[in-house]
C-alpha atoms as a PDB file:
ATOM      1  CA  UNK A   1     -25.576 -14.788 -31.739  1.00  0.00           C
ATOM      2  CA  UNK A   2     -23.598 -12.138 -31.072  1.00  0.00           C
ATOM      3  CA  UNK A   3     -20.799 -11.678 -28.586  1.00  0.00           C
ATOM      4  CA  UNK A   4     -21.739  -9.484 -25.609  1.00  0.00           C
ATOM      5  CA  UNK A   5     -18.719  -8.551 -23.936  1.00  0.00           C
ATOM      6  CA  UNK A   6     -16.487  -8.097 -27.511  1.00  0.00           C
ATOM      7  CA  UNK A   7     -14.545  -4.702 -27.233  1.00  0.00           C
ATOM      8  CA  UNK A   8     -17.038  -3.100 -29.775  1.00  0.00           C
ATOM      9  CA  UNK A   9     -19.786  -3.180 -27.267  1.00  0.00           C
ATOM     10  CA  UNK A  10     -17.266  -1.572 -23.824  1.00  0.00           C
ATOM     11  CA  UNK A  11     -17.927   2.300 -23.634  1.00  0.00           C
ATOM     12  CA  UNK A  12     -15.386   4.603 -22.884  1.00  0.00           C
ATOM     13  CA  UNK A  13     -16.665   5.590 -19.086  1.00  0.00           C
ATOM     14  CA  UNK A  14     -16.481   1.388 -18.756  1.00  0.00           C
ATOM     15  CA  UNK A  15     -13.325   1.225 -19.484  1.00  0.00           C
ATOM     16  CA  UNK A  16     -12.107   4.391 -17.208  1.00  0.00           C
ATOM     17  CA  UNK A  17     -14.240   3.233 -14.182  1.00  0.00           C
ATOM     18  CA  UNK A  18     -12.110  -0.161 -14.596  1.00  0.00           C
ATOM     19  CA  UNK A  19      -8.577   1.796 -14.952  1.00  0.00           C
ATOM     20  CA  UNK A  20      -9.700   4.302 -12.512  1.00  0.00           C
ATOM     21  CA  UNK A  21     -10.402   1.294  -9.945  1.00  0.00           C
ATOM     22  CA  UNK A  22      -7.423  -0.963 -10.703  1.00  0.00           C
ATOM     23  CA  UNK A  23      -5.356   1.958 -10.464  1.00  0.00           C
ATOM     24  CA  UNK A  24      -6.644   3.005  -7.012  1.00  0.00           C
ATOM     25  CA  UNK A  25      -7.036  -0.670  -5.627  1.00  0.00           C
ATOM     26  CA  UNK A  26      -2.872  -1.157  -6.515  1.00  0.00           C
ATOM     27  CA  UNK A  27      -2.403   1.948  -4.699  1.00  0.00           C
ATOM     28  CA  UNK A  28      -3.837   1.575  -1.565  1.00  0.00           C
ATOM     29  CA  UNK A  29      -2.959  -2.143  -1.753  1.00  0.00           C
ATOM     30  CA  UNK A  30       0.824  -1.944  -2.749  1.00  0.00           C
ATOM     31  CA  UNK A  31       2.413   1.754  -3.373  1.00  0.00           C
ATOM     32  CA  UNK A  32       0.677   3.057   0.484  1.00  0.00           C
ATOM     33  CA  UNK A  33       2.184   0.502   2.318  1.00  0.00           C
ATOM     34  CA  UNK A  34       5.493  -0.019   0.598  1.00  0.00           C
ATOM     35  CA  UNK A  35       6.258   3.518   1.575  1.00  0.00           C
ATOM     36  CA  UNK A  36       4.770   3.767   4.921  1.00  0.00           C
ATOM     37  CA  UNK A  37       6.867   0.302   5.456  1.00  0.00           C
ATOM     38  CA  UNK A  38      10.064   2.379   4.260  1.00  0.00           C
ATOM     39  CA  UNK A  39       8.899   5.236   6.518  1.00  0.00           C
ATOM     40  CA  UNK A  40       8.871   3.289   9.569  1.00  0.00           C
ATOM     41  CA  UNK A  41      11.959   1.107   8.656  1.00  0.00           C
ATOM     42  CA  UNK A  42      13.903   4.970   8.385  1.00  0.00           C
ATOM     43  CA  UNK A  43      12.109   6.617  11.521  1.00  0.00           C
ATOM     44  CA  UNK A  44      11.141   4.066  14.211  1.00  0.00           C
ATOM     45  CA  UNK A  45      13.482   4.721  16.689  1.00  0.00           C
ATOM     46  CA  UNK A  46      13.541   8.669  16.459  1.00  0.00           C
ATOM     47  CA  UNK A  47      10.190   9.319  15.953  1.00  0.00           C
ATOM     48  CA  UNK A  48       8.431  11.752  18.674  1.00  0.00           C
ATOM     49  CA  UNK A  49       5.132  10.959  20.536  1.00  0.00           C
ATOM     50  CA  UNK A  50       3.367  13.099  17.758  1.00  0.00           C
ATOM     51  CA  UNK A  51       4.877  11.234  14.836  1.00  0.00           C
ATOM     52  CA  UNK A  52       4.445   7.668  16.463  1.00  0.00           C
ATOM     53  CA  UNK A  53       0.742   7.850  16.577  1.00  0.00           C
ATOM     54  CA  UNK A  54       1.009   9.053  12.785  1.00  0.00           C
ATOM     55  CA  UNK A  55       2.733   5.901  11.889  1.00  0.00           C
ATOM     56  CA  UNK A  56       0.206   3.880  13.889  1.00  0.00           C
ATOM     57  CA  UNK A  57      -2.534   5.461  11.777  1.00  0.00           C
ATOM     58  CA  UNK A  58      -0.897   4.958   8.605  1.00  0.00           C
ATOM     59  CA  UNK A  59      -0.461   1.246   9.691  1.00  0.00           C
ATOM     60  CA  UNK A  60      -4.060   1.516  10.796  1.00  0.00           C
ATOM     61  CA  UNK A  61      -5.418   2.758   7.297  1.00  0.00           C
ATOM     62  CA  UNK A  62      -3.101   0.309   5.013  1.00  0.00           C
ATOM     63  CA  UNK A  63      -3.607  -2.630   7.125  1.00  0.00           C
ATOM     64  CA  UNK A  64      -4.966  -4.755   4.134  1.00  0.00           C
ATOM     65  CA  UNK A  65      -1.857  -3.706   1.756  1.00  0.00           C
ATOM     66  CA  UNK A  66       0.540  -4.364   5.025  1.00  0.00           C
ATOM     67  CA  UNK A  67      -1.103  -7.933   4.834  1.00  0.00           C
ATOM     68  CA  UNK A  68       0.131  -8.524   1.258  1.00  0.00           C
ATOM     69  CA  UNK A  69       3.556  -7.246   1.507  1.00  0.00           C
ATOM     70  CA  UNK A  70       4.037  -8.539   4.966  1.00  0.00           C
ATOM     71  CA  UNK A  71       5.292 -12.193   3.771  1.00  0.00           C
ATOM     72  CA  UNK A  72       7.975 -10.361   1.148  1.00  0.00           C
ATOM     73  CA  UNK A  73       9.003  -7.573   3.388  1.00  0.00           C
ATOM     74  CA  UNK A  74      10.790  -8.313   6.432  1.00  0.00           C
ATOM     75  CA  UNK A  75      12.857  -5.203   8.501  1.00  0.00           C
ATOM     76  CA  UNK A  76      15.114  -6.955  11.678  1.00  0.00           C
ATOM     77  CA  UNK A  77      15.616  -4.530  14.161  1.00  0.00           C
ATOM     78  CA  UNK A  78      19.244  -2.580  14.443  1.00  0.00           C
ATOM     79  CA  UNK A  79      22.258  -4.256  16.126  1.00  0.00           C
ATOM     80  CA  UNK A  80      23.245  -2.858  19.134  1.00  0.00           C
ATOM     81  CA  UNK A  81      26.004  -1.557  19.592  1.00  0.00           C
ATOM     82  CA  UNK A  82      28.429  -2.242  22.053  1.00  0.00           C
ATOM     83  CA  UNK A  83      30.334   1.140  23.058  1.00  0.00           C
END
């Protein structure tokens, strides 16, 4: 019997639709949210009305990536300081 799922029987449109998928799923998953976690880490406390409820739909739209970097991410808020 022969072996169904050796690399001899995987066309070439297989194996893009399964690159083509992994590499979207890591994007939306990791790369979106890493940078919209950077964006708001840089811009959170002089960031307009405008560009607020931009970062509240990027948080919005990568809320399953912010899940998964969530437990390895962590931002503390400034220090104040004391003039």
């Amino acid at each position: 019997m022969e072996n169904l799922l050796s690399i001899e029987n995987i066309d070439l449109e297989t194996i893009i639709t399964a690159v083509l998928y992994l590499s979207l799923s890591g994007l939306y998953l990791l790369v979106i949210p890493g940078g919209v976690y950077f964006y708001l880490n840089k811009r959170w406390y002089v960031a307009s009305s405008f560009e607020r409820a931009f970062m509240y739909f990027l948080v919005f739209f990568s809320f399953p990536g912010m899940l998964l970097l969530s437990p390895f991410l962590n931002f503390r808020p400034r220090r104040r300081e004391l003039t």
